[in-house]
Structures are given as structure tokens and as C-alpha cells.
N, C-alpha and C. Protein backbone atom coordinates (compact mmCIF):
# COMPACT_ATOMS: atom_id res chain seq x y z
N UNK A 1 0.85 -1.17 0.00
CA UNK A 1 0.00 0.00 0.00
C UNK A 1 0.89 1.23 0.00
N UNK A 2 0.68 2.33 -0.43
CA UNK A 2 1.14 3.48 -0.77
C UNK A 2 1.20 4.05 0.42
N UNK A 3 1.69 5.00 0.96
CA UNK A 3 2.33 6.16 1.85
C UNK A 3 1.00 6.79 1.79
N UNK A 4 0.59 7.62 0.50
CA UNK A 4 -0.35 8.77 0.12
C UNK A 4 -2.10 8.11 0.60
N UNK A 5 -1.82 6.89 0.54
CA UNK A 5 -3.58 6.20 1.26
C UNK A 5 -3.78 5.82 2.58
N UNK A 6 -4.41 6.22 3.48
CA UNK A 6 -4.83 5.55 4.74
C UNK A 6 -5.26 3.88 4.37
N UNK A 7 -4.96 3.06 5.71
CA UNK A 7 -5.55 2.10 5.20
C UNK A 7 -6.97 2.20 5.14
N UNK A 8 -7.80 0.75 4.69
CA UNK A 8 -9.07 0.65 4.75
C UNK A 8 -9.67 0.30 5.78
N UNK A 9 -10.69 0.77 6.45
CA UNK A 9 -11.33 0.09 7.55
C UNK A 9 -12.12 -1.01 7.10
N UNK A 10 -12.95 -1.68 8.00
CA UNK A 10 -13.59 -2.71 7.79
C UNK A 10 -15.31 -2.31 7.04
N UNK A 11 -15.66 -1.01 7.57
CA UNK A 11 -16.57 -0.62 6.88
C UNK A 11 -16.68 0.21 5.39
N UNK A 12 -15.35 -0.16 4.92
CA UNK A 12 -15.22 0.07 3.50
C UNK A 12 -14.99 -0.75 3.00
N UNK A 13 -14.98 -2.04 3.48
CA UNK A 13 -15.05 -3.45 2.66
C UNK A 13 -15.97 -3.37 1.42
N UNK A 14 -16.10 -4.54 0.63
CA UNK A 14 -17.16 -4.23 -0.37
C UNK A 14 -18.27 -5.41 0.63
N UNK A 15 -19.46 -5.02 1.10
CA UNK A 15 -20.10 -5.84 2.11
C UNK A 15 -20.27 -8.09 1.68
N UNK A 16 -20.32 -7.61 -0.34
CA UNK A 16 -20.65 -8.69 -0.56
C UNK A 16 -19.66 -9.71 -0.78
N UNK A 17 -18.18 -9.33 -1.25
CA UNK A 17 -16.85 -9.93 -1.21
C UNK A 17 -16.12 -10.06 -0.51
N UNK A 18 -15.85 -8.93 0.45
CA UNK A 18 -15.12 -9.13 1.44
C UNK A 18 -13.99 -8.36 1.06
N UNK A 19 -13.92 -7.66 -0.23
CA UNK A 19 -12.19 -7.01 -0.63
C UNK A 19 -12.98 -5.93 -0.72
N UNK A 20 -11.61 -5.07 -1.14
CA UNK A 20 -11.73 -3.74 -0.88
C UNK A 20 -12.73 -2.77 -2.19
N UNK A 21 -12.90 -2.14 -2.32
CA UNK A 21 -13.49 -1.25 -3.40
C UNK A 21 -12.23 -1.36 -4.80
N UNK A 22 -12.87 -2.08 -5.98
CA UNK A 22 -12.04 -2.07 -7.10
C UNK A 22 -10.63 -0.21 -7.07
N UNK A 23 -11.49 0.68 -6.96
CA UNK A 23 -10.57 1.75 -6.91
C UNK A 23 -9.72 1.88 -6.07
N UNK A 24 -9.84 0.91 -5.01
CA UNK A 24 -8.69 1.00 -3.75
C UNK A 24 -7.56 -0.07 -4.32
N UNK A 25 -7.61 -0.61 -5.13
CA UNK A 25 -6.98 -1.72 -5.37
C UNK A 25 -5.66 -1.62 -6.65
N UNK A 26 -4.29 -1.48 -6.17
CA UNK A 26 -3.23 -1.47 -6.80
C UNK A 26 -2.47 -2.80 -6.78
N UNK A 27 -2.01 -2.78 -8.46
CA UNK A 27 -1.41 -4.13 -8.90
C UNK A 27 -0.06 -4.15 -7.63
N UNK A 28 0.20 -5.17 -7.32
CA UNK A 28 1.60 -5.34 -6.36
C UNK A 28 2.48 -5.38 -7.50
N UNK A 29 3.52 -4.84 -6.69
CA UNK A 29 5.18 -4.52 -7.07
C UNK A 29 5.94 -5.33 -6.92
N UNK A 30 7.10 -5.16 -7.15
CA UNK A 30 8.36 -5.68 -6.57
C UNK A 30 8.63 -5.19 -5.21
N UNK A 31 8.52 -3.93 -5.26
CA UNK A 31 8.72 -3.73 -3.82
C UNK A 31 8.04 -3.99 -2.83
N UNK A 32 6.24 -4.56 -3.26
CA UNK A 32 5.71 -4.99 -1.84
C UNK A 32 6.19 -5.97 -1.44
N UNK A 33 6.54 -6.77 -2.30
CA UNK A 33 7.57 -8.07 -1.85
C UNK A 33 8.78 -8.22 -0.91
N UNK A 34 9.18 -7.02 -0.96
CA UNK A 34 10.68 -6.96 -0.43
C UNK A 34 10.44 -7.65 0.91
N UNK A 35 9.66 -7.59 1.53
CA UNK A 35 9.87 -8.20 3.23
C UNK A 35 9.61 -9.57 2.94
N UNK A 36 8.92 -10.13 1.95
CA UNK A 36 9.27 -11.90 2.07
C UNK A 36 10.55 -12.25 1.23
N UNK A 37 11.12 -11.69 0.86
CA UNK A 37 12.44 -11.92 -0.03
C UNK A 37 13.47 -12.53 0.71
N UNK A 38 13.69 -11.96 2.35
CA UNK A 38 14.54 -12.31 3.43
C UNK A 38 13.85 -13.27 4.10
N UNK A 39 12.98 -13.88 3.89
CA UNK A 39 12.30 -14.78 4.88
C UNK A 39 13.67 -16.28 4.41
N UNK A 40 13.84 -16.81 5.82
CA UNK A 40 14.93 -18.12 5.20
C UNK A 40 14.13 -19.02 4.84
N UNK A 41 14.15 -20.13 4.21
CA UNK A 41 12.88 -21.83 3.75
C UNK A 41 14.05 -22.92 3.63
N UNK A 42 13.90 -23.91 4.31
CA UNK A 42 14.35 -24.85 4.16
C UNK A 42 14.31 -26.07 2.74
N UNK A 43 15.29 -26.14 1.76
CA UNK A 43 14.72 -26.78 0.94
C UNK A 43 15.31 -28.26 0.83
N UNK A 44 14.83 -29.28 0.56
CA UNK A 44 14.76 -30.63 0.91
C UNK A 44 15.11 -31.42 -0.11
N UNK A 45 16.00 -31.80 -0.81
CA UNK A 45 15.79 -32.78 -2.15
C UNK A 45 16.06 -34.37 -1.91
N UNK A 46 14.90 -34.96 -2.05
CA UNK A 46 14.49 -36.47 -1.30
C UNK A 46 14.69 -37.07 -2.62
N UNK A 47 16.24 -38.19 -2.86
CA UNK A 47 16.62 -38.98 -3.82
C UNK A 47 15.53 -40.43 -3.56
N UNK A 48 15.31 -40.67 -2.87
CA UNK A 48 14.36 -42.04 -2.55
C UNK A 48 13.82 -42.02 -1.11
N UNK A 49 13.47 -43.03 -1.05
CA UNK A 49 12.99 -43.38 0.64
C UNK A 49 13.54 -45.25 0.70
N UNK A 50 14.20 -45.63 1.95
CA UNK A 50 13.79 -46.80 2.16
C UNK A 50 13.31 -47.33 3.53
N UNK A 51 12.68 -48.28 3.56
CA UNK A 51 12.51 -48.58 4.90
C UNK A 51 13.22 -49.81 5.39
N UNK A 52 13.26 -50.23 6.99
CA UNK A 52 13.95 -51.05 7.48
C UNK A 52 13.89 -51.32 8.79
N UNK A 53 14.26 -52.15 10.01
CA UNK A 53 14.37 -52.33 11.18
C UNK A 53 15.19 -51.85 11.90
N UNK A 54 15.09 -51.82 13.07
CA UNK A 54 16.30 -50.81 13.75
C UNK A 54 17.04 -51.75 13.78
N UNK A 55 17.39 -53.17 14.17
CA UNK A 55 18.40 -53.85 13.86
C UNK A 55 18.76 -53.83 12.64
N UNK A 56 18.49 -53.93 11.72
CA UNK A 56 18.92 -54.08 10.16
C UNK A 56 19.94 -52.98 10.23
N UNK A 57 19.25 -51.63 10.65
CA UNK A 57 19.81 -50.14 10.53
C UNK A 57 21.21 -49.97 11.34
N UNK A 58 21.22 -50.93 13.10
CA UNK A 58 22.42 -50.98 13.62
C UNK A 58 23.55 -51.87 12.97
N UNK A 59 23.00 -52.43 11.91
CA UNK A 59 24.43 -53.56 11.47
C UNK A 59 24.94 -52.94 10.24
N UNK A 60 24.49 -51.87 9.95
CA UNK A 60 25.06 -51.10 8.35
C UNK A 60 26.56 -50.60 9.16
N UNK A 61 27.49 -50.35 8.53
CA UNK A 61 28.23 -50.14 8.52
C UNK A 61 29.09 -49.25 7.23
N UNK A 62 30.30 -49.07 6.94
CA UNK A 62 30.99 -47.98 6.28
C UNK A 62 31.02 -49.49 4.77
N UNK A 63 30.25 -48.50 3.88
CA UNK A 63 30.27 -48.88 2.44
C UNK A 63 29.26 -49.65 2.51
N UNK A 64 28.12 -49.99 3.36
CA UNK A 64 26.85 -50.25 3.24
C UNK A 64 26.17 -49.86 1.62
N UNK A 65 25.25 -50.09 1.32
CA UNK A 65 24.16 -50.00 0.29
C UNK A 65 22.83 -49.97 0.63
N UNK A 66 22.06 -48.56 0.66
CA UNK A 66 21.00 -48.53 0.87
C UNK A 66 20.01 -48.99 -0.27
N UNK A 67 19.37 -49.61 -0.34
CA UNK A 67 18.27 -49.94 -2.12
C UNK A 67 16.86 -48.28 -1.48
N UNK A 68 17.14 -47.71 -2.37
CA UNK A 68 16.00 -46.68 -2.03
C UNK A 68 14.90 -47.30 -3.28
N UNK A 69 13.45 -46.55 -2.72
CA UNK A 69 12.35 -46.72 -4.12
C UNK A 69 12.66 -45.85 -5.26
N UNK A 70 12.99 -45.49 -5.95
CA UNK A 70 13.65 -44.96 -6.77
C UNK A 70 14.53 -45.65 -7.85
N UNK A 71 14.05 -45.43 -9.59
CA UNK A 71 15.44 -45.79 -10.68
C UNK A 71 16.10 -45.16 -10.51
N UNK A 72 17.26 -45.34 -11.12
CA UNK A 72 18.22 -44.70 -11.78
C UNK A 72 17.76 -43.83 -13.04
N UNK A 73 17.64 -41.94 -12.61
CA UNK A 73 16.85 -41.44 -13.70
C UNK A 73 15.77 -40.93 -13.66
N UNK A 74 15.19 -41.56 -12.35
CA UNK A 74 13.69 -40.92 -12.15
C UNK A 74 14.23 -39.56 -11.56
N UNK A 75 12.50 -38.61 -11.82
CA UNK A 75 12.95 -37.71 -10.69
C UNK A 75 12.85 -37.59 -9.42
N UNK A 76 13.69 -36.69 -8.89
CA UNK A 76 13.73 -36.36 -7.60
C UNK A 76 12.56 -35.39 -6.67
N UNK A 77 12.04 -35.58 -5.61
CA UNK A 77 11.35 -34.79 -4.77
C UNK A 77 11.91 -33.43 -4.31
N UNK A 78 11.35 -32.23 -4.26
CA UNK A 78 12.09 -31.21 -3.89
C UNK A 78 10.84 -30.77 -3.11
N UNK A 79 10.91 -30.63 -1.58
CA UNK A 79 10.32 -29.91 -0.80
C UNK A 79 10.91 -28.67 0.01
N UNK A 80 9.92 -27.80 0.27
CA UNK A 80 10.48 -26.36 0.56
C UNK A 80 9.05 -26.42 1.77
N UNK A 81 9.96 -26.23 3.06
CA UNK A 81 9.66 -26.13 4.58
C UNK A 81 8.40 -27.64 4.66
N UNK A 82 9.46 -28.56 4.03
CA UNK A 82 7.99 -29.68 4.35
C UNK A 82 7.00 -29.54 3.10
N UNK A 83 6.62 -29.19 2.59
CA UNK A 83 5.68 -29.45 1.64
C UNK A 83 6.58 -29.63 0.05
N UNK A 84 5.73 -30.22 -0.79
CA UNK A 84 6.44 -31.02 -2.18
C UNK A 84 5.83 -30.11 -3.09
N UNK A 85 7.06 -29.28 -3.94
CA UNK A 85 6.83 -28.29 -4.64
C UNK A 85 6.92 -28.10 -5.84
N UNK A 86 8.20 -29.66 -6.14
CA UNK A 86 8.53 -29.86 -7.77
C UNK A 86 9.29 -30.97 -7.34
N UNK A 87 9.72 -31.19 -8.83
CA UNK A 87 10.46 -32.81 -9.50
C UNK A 87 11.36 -31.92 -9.98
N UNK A 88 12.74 -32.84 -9.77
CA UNK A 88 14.03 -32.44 -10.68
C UNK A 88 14.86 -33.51 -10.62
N UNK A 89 16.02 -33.04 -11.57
CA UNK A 89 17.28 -33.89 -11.35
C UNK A 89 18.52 -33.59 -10.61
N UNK A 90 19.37 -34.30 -10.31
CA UNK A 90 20.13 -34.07 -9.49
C UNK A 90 22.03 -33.46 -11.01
N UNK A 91 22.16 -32.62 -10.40
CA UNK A 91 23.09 -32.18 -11.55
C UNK A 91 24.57 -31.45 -10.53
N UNK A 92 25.61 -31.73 -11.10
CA UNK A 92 26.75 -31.62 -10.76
C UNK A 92 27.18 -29.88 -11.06
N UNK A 93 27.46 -28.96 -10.25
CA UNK A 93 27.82 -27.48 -10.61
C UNK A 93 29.26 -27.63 -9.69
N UNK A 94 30.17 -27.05 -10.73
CA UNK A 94 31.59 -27.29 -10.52
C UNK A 94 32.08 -28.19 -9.57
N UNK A 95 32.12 -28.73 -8.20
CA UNK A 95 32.10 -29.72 -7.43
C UNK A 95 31.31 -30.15 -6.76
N UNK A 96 30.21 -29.93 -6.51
CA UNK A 96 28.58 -30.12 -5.69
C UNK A 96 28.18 -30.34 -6.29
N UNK A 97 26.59 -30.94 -5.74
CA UNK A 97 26.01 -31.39 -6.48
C UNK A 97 24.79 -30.70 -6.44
N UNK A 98 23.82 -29.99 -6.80
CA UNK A 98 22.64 -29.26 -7.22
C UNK A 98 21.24 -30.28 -8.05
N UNK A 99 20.44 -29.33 -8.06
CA UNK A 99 19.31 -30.08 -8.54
C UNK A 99 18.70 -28.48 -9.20
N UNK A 100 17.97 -29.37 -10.55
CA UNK A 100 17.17 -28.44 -11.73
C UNK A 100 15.78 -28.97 -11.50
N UNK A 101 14.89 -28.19 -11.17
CA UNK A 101 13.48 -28.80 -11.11
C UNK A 101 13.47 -28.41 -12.76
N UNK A 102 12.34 -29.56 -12.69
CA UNK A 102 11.48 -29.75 -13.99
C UNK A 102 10.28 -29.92 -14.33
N UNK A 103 9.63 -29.92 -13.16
CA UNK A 103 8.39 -30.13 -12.97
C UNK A 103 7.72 -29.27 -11.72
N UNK A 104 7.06 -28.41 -12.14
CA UNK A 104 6.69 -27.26 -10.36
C UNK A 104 4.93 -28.25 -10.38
N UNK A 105 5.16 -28.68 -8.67
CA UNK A 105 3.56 -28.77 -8.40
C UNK A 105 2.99 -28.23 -8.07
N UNK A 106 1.82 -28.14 -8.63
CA UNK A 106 0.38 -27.35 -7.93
C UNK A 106 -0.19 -27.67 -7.12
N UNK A 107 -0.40 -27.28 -6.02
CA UNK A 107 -0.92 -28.30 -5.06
C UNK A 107 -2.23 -26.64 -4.48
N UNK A 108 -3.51 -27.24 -3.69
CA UNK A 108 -4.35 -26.33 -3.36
C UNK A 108 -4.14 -26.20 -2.16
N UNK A 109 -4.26 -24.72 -1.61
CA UNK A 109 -3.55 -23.98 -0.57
C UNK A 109 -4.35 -24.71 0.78
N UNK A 110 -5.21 -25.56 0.76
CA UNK A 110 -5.95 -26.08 1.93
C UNK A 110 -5.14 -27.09 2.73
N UNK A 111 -4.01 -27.41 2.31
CA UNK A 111 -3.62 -28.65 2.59
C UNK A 111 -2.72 -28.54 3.67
């Protein structure tokens, strides 16, 4: 919202929508954004899953082999703070390893 407008009270709602009066209403910027830009998100890239017993799990040892659900090739899960946001691959940038989504999900905000 602009400097030059008071906000809106509640009795300038539009009674039947619930938003404001079409004339009160400016396209967002870049700059209204600026305060979620710094927000930190945790992002997650899940190569497989497997499951197992806690004994099974205490006898692994160094050069073990996990079998995850997952080919060789499929894509990868990429979640951001816990929720699943896209598919990608896993790709090598100068010595690390990174991931390219390729697929963004849609998912409905109820969930």
C-alpha cells in the first residue's frame, strides 16, 4: 500500500466480497515483496525413501548399500519447509552437487 492512502477500515469493505473497493486496489510490485524476499525456507531434495528395522539399521556399517524406491533417472522430490513443490534432477555445478526442477507442483492452498 502506498504512503499517500490511509488504510481501509472494515466498513469500506465491499459488504458482498469481502475485498476492498475495485478503486482502492493497486497491482503489487516488486517492492511490496521486499519483506518476504529475506524470509529463510528450508529446501529438501528427497533422492528415494527406504525402509527397514532398527536392527537391520544398527548392522550397516561404512560402504553399506541402501536400495532406495527410486530408478536410476527418475525424478527427484524437492520440498520447501515440508511441503512437495517440484520434480528435478540431481546435476553436478563445478564440485557439488545441485538439482534443476522440472516439474513445479500445484498443489491447493488447503492442505
Amino acid at each position: 500500500m502506498s504512503d499517500d492512502k490511509e488504510p481501509l477500515t472494515l466498513t469500506e469493505l465491499d459488504a458482498n466480497s469481502g475485498e476492498a473497493p475495485k478503486d482502492h486496489q493497486q497491482p503489487i510490485t516488486s517492492n511490496d515483496l521486499d519483506a518476504v524476499y529475506g524470509i529463510p525456507v528450508e529446501v529438501t531434495a528427497v533422492l528415494g525413501k527406504a525402509e527397514m528395522q532398527v536392527s537391520h539399521l544398527l548392522k550397516l556399517g561404512r560402504g553399506a548399500v541402501i536400495e532406495l524406491d527410486r530408478k536410476v533417472g527418475e525424478a527427484i522430490d524437492i520440498y520447501v519447509n515440508n511441503r512437495l513443490v517440484a520434480r528435478g534432477e540431481v546435476v553436478v555445478v563445478e564440485d557439488r552437487l545441485g538439482i534443476t526442477m522440472t516439474e513445479i507442483i500445484k498443489s491447493d492452498r488447503n492442505n
